[in-house]
PDB file of N, CA and C in Angstrom:
ATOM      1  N   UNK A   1      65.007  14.091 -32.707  1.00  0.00           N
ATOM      2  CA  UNK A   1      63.654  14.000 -33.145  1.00  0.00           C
ATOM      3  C   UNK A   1      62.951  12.809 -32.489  1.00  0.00           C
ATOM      4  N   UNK A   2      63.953  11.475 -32.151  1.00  0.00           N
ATOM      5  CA  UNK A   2      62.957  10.781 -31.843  1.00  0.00           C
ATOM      6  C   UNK A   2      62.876  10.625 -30.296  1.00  0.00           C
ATOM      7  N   UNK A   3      63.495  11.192 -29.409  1.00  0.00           N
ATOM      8  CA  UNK A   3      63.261  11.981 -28.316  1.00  0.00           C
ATOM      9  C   UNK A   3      62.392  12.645 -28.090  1.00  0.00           C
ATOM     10  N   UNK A   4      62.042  13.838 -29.050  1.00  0.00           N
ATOM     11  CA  UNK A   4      61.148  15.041 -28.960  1.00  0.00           C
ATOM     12  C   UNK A   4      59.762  13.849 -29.046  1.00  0.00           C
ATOM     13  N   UNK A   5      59.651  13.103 -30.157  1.00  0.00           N
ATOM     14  CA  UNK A   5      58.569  11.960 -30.290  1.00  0.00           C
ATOM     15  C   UNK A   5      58.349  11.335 -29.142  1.00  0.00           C
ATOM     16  N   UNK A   6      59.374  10.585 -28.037  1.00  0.00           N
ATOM     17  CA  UNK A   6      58.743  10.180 -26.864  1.00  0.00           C
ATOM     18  C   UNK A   6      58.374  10.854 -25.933  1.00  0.00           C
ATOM     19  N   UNK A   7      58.957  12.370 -26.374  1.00  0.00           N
ATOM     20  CA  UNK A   7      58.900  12.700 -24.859  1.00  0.00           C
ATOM     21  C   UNK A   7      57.101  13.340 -25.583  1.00  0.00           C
ATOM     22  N   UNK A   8      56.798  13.757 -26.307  1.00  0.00           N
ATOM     23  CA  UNK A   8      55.152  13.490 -26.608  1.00  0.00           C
ATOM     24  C   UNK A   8      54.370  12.318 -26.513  1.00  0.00           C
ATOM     25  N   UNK A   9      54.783  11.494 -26.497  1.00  0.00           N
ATOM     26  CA  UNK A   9      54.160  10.317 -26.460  1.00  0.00           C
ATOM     27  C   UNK A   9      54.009   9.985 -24.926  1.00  0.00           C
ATOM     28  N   UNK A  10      54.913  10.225 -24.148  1.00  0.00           N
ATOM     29  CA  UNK A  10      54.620  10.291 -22.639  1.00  0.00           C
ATOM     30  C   UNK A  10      53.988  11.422 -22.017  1.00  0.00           C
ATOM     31  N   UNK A  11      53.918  12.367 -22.793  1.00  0.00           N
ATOM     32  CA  UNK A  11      53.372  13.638 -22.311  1.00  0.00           C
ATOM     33  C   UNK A  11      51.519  13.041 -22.527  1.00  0.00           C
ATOM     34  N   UNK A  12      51.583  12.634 -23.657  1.00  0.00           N
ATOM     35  CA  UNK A  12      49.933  12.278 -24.244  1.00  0.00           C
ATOM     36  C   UNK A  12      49.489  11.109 -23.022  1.00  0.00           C
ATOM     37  N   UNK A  13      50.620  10.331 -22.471  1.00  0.00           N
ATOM     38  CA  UNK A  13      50.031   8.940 -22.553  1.00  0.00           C
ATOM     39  C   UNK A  13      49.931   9.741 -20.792  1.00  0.00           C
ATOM     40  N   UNK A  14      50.285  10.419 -19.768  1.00  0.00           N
ATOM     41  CA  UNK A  14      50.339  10.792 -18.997  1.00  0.00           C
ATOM     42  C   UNK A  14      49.013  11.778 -18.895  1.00  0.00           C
ATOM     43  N   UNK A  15      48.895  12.176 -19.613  1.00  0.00           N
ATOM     44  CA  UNK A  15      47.258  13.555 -19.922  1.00  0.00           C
ATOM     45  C   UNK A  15      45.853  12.357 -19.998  1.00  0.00           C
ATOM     46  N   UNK A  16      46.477  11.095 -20.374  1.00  0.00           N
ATOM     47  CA  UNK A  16      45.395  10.105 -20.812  1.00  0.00           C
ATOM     48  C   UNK A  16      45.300   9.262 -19.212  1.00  0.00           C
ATOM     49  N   UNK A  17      46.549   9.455 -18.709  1.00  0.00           N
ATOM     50  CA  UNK A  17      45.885   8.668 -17.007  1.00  0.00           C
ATOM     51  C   UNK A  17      45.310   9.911 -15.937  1.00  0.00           C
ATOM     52  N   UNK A  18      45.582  10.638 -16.951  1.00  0.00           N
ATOM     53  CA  UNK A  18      45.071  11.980 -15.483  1.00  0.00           C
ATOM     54  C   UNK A  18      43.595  11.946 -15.820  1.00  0.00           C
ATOM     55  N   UNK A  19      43.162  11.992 -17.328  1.00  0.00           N
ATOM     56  CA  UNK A  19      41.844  11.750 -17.667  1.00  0.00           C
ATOM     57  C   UNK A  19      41.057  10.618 -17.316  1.00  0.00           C
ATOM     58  N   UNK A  20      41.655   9.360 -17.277  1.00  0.00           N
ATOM     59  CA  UNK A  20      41.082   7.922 -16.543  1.00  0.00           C
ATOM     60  C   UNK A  20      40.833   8.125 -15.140  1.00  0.00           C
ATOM     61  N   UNK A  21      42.056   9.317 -14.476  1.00  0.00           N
ATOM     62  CA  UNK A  21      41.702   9.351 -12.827  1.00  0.00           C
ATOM     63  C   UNK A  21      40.584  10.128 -12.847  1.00  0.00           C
ATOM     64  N   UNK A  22      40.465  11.320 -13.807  1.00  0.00           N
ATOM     65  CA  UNK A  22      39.207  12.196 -13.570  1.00  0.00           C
ATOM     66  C   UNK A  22      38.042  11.406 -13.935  1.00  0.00           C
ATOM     67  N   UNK A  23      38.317  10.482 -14.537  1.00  0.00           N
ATOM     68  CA  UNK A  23      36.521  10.110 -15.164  1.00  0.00           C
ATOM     69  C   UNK A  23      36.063   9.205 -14.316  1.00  0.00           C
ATOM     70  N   UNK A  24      38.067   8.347 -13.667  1.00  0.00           N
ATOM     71  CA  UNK A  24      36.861   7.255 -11.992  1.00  0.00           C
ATOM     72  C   UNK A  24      36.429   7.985 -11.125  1.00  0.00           C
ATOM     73  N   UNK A  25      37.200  10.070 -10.824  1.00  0.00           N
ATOM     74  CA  UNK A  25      36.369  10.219  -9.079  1.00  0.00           C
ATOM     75  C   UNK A  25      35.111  10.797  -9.952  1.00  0.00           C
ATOM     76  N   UNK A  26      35.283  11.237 -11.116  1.00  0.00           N
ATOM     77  CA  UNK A  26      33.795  11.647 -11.497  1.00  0.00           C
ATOM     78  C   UNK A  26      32.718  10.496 -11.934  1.00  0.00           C
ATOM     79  N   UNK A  27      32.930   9.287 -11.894  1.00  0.00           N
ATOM     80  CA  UNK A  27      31.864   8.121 -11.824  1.00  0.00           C
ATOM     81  C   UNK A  27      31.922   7.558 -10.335  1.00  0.00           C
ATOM     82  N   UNK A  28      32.830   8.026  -9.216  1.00  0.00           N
ATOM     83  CA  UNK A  28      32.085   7.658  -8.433  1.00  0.00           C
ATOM     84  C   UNK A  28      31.548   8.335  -7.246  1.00  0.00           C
ATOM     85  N   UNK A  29      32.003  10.114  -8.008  1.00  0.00           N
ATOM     86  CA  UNK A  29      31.057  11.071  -7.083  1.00  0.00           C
ATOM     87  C   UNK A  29      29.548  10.689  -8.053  1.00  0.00           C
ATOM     88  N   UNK A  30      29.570  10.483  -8.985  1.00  0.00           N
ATOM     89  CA  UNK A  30      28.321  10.110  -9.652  1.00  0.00           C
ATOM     90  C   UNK A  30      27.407   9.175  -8.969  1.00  0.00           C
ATOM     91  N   UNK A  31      28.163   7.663  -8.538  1.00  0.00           N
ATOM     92  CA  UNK A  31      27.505   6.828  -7.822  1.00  0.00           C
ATOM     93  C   UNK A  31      27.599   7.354  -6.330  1.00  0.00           C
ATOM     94  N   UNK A  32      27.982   8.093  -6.064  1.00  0.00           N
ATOM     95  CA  UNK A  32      27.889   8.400  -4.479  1.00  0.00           C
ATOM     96  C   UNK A  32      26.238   9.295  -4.962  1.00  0.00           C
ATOM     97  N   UNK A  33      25.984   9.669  -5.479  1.00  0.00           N
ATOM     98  CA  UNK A  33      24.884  11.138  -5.657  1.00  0.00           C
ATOM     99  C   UNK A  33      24.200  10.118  -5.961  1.00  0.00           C
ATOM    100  N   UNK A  34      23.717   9.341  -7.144  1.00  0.00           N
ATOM    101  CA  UNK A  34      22.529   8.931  -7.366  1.00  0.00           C
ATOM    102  C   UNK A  34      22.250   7.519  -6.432  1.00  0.00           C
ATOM    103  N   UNK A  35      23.449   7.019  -5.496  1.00  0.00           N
ATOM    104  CA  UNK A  35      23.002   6.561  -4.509  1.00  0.00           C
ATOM    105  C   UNK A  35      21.802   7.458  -3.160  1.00  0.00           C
ATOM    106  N   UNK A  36      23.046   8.422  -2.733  1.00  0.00           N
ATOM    107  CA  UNK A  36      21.705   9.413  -1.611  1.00  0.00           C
ATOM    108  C   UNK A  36      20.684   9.904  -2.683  1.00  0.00           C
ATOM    109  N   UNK A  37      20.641  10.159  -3.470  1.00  0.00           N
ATOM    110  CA  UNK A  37      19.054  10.043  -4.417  1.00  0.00           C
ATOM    111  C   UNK A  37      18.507   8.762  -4.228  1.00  0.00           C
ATOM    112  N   UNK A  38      19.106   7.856  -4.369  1.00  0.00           N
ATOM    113  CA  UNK A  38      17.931   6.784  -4.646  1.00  0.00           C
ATOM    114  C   UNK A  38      17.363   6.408  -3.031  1.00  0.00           C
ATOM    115  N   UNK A  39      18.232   6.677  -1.994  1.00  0.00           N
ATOM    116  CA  UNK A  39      18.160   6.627  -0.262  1.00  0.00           C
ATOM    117  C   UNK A  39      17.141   7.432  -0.119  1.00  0.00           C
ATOM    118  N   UNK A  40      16.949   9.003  -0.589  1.00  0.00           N
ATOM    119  CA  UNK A  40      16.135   9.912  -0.167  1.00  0.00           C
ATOM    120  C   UNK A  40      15.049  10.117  -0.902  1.00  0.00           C
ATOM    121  N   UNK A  41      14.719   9.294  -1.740  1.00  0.00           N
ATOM    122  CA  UNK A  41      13.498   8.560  -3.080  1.00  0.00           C
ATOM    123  C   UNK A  41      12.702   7.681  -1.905  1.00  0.00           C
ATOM    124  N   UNK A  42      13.764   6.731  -1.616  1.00  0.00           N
ATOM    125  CA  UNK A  42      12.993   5.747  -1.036  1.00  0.00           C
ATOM    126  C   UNK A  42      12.323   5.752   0.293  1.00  0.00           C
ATOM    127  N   UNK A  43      13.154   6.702   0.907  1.00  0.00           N
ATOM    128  CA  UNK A  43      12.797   6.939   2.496  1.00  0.00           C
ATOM    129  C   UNK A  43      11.131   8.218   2.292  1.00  0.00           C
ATOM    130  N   UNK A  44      11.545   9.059   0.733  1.00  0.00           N
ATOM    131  CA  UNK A  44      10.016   9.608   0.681  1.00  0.00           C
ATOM    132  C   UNK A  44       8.725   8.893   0.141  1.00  0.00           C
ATOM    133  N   UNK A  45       9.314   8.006  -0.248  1.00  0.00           N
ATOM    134  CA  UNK A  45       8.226   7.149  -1.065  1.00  0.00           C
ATOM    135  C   UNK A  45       7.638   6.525   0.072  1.00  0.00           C
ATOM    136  N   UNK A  46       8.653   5.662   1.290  1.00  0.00           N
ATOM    137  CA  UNK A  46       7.908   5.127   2.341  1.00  0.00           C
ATOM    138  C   UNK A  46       7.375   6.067   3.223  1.00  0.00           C
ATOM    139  N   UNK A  47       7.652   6.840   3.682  1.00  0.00           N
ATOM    140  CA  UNK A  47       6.811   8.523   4.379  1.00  0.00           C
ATOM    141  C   UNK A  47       5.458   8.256   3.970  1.00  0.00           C
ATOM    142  N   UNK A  48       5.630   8.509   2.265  1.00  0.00           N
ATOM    143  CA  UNK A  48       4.292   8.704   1.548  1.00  0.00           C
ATOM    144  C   UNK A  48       3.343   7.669   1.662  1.00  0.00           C
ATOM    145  N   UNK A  49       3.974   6.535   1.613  1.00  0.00           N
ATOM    146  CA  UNK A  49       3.207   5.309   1.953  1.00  0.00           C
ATOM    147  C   UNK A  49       2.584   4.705   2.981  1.00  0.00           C
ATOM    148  N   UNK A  50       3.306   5.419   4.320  1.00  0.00           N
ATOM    149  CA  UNK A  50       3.173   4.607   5.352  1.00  0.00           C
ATOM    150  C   UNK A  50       1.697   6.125   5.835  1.00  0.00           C
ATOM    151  N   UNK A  51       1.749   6.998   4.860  1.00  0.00           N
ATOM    152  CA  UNK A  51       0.781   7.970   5.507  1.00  0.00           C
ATOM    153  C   UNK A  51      -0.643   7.431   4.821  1.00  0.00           C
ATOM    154  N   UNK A  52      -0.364   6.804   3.647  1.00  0.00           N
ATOM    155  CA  UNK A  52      -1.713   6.352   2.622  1.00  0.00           C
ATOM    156  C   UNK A  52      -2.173   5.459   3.759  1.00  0.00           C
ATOM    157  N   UNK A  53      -1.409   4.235   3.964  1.00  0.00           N
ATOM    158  CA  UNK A  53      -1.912   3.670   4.506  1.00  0.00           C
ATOM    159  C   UNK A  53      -2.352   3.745   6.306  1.00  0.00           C
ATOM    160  N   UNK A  54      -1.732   4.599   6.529  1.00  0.00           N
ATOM    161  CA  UNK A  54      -2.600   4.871   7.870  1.00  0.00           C
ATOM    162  C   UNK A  54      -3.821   5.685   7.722  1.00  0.00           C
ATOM    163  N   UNK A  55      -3.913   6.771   6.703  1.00  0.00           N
ATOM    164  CA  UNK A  55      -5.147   7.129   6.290  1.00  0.00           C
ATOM    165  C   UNK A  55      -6.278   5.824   5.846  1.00  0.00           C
ATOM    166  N   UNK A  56      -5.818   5.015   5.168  1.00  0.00           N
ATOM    167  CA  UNK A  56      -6.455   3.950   4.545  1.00  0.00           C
ATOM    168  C   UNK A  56      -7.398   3.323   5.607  1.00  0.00           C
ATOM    169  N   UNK A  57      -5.947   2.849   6.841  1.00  0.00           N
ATOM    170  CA  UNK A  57      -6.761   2.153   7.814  1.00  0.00           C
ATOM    171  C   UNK A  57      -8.065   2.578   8.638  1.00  0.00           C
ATOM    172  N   UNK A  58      -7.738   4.009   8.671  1.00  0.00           N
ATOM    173  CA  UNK A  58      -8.755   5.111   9.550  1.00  0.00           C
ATOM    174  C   UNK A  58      -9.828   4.837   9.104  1.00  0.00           C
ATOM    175  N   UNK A  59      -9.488   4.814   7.612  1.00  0.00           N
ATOM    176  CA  UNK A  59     -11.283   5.143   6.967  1.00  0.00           C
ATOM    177  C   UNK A  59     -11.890   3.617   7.272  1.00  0.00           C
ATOM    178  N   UNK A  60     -10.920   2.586   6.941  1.00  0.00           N
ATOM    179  CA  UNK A  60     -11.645   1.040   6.529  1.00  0.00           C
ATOM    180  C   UNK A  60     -11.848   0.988   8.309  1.00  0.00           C
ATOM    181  N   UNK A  61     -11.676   1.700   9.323  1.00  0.00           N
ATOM    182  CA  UNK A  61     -12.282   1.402  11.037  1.00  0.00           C
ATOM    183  C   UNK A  61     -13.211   1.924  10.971  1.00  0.00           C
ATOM    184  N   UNK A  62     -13.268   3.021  10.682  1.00  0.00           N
ATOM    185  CA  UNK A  62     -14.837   4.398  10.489  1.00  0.00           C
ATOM    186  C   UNK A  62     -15.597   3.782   9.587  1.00  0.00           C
ATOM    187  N   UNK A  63     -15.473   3.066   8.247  1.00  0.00           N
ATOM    188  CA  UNK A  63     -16.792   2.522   7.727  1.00  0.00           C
ATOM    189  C   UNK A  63     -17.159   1.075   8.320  1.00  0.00           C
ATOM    190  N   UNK A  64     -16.095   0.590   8.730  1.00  0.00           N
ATOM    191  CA  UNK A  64     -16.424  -0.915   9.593  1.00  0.00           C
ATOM    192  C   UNK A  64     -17.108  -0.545  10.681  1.00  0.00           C
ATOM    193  N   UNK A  65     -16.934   0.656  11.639  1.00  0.00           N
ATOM    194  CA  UNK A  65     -17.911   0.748  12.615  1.00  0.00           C
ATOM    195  C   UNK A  65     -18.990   1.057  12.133  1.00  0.00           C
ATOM    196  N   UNK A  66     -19.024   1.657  11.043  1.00  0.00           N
ATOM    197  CA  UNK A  66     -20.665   2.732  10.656  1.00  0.00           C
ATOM    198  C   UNK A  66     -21.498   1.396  10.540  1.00  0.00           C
ATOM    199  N   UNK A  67     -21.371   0.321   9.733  1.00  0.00           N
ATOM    200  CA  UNK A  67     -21.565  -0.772   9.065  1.00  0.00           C
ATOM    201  C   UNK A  67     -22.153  -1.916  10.384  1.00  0.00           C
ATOM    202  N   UNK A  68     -21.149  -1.949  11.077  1.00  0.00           N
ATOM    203  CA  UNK A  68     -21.546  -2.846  12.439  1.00  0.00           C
ATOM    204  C   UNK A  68     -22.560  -2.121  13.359  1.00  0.00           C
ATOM    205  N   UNK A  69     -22.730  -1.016  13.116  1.00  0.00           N
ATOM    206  CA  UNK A  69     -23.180  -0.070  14.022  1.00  0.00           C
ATOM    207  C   UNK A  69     -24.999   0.008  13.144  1.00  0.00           C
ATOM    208  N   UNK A  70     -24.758  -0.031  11.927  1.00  0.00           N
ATOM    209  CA  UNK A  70     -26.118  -0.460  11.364  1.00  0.00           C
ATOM    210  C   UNK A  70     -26.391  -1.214  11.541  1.00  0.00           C
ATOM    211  N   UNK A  71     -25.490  -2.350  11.138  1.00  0.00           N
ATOM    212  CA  UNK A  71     -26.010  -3.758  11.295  1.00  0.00           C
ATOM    213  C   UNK A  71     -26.520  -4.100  12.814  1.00  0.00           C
ATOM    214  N   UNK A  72     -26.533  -3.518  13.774  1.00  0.00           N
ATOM    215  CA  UNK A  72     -26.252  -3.553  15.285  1.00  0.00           C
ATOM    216  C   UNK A  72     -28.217  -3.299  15.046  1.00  0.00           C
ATOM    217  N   UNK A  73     -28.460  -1.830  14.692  1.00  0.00           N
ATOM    218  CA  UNK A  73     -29.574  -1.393  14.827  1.00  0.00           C
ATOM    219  C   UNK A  73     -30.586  -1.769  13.905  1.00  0.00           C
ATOM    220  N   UNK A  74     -30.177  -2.380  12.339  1.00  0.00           N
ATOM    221  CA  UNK A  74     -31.259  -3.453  11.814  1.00  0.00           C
ATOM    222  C   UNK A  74     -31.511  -4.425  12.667  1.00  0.00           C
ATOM    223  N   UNK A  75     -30.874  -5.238  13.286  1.00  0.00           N
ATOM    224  CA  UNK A  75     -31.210  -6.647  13.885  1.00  0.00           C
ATOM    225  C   UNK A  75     -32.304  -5.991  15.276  1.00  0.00           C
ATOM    226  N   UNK A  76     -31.551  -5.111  15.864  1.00  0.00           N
ATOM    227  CA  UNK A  76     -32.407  -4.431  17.165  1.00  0.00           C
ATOM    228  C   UNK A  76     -34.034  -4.085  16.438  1.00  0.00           C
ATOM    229  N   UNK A  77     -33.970  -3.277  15.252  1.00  0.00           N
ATOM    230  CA  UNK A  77     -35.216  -3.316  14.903  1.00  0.00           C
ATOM    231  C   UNK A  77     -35.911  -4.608  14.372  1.00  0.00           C
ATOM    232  N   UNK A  78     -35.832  -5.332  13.901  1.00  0.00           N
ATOM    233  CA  UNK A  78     -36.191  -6.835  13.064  1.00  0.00           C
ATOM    234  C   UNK A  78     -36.582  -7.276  14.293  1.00  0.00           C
ATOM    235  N   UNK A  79     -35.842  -7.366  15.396  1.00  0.00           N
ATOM    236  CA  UNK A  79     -36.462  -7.992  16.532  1.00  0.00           C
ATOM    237  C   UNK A  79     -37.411  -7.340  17.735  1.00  0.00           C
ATOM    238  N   UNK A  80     -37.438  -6.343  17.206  1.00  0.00           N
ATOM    239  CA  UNK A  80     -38.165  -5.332  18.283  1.00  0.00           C
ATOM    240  C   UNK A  80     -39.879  -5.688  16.731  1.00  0.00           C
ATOM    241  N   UNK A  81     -39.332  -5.948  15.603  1.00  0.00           N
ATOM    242  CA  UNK A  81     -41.159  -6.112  14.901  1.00  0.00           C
ATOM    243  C   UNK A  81     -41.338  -7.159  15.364  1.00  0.00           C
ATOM    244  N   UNK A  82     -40.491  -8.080  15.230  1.00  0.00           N
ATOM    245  CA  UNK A  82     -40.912  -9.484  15.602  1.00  0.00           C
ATOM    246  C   UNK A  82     -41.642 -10.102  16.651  1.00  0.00           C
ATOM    247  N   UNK A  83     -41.040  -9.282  17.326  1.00  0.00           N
ATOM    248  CA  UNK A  83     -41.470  -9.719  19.326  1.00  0.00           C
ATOM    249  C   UNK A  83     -42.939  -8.776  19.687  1.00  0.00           C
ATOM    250  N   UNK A  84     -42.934  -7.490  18.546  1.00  0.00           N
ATOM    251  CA  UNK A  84     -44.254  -6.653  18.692  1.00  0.00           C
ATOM    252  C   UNK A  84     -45.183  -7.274  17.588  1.00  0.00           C
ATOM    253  N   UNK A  85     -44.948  -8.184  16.746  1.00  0.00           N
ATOM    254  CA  UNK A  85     -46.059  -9.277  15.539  1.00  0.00           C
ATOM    255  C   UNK A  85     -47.111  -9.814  16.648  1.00  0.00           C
ATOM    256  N   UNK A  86     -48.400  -9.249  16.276  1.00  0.00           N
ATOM    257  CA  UNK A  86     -49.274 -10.110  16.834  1.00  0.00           C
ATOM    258  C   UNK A  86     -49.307 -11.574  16.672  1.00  0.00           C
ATOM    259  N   UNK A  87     -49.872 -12.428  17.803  1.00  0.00           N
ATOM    260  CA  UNK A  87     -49.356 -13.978  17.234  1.00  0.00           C
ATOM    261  C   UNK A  87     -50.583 -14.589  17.281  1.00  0.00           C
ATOM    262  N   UNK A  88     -51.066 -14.969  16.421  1.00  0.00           N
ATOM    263  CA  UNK A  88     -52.472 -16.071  15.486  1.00  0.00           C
ATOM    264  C   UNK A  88     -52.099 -17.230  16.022  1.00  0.00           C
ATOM    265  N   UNK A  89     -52.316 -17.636  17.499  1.00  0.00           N
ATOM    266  CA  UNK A  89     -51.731 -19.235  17.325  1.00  0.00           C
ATOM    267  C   UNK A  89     -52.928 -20.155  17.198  1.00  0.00           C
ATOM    268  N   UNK A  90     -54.048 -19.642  16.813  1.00  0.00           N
ATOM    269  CA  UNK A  90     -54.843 -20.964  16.611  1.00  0.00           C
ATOM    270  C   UNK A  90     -54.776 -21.012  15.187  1.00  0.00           C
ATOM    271  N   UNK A  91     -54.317 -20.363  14.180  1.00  0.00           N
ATOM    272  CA  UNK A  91     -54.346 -19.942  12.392  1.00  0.00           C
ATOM    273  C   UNK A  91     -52.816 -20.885  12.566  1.00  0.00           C
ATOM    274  N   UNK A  92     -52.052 -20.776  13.453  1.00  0.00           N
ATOM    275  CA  UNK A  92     -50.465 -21.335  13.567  1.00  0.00           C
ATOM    276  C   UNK A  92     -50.601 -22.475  13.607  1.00  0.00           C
ATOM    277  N   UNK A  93     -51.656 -23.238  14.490  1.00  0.00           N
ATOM    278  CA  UNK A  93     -51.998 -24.565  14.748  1.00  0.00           C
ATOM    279  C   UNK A  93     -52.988 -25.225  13.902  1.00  0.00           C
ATOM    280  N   UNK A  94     -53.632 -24.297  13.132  1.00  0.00           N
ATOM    281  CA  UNK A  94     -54.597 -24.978  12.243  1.00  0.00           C
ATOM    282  C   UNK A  94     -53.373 -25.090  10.722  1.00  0.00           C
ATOM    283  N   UNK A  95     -52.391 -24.536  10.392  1.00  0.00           N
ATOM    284  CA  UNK A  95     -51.772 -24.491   9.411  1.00  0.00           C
ATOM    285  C   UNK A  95     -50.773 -25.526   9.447  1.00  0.00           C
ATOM    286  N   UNK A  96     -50.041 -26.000  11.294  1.00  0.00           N
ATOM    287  CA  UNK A  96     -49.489 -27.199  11.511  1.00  0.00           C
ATOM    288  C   UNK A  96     -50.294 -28.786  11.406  1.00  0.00           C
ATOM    289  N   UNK A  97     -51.211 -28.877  11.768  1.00  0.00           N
ATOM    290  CA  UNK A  97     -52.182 -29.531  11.386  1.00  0.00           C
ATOM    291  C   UNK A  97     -52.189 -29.754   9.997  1.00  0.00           C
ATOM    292  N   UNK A  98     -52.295 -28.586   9.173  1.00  0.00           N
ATOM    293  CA  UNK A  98     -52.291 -29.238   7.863  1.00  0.00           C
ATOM    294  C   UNK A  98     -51.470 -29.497   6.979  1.00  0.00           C
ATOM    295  N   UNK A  99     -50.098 -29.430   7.349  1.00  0.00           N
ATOM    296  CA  UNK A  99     -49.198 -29.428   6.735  1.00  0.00           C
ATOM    297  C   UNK A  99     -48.585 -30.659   7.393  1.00  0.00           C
ATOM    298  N   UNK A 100     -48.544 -31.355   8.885  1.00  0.00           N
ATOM    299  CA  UNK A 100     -47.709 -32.342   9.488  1.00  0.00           C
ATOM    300  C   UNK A 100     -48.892 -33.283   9.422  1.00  0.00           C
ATOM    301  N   UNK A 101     -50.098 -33.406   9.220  1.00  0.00           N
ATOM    302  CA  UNK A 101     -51.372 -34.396   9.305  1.00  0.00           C
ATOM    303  C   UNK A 101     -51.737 -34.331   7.854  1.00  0.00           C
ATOM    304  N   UNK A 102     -51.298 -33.754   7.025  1.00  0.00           N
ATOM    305  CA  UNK A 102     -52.105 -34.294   5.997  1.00  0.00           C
ATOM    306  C   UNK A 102     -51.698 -35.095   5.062  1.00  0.00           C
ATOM    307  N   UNK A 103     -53.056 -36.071   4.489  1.00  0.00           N
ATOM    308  CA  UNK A 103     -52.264 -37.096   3.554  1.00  0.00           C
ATOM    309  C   UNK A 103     -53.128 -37.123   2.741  1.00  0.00           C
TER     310      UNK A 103
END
């Protein structure tokens, strides 16, 4: 009987390391998988990112030109009234006069 008892007790304790071997390759086919998940997460996340931001840049060149490209043709006009302003220079000289001569 107390034979029959060890030889269960080695039978159990032997079923209990085959179960410890199954549960390390199954934790580390586990970490092998949610490693290439987290590899093929990250490599789409940067894809995704690196496309935002080249879209991003496109637009912030296309409104920076639109912008310089106004700003280009306000100043061209401002100076095209300016240079076409009739010029009063005796009203110019009577107004320097009274502003640098008077006391």
């Amino acid at each position: 009987m107390a034979e029959q008892e060890a030889d269960i007790i080695g039978h159990l304790l032997d079923i209990e390391r085959s179960a410890s071997a199954v549960l390390t390759q199954a934790q580390e086919e586990a970490d092998k998988r949610i490693s290439a998940a987290r590899t093929q997460a990250e490599q789409n996340f940067k894809a995704q990112y690196d496309a935002i931001v080249a879209d991003e840049e496109k637009r912030l060149a296309s409104e920076t030109s639109a912008i310089v490209q106004k700003y280009d043709a306000d100043v061209a006009a401002y100076k095209e009234r300016v240079s076409s302003a009739s010029k009063d220079i005796p009203s110019f000289n009577k107004l320097l006069d009274k502003v640098l001569f008077a006391s």
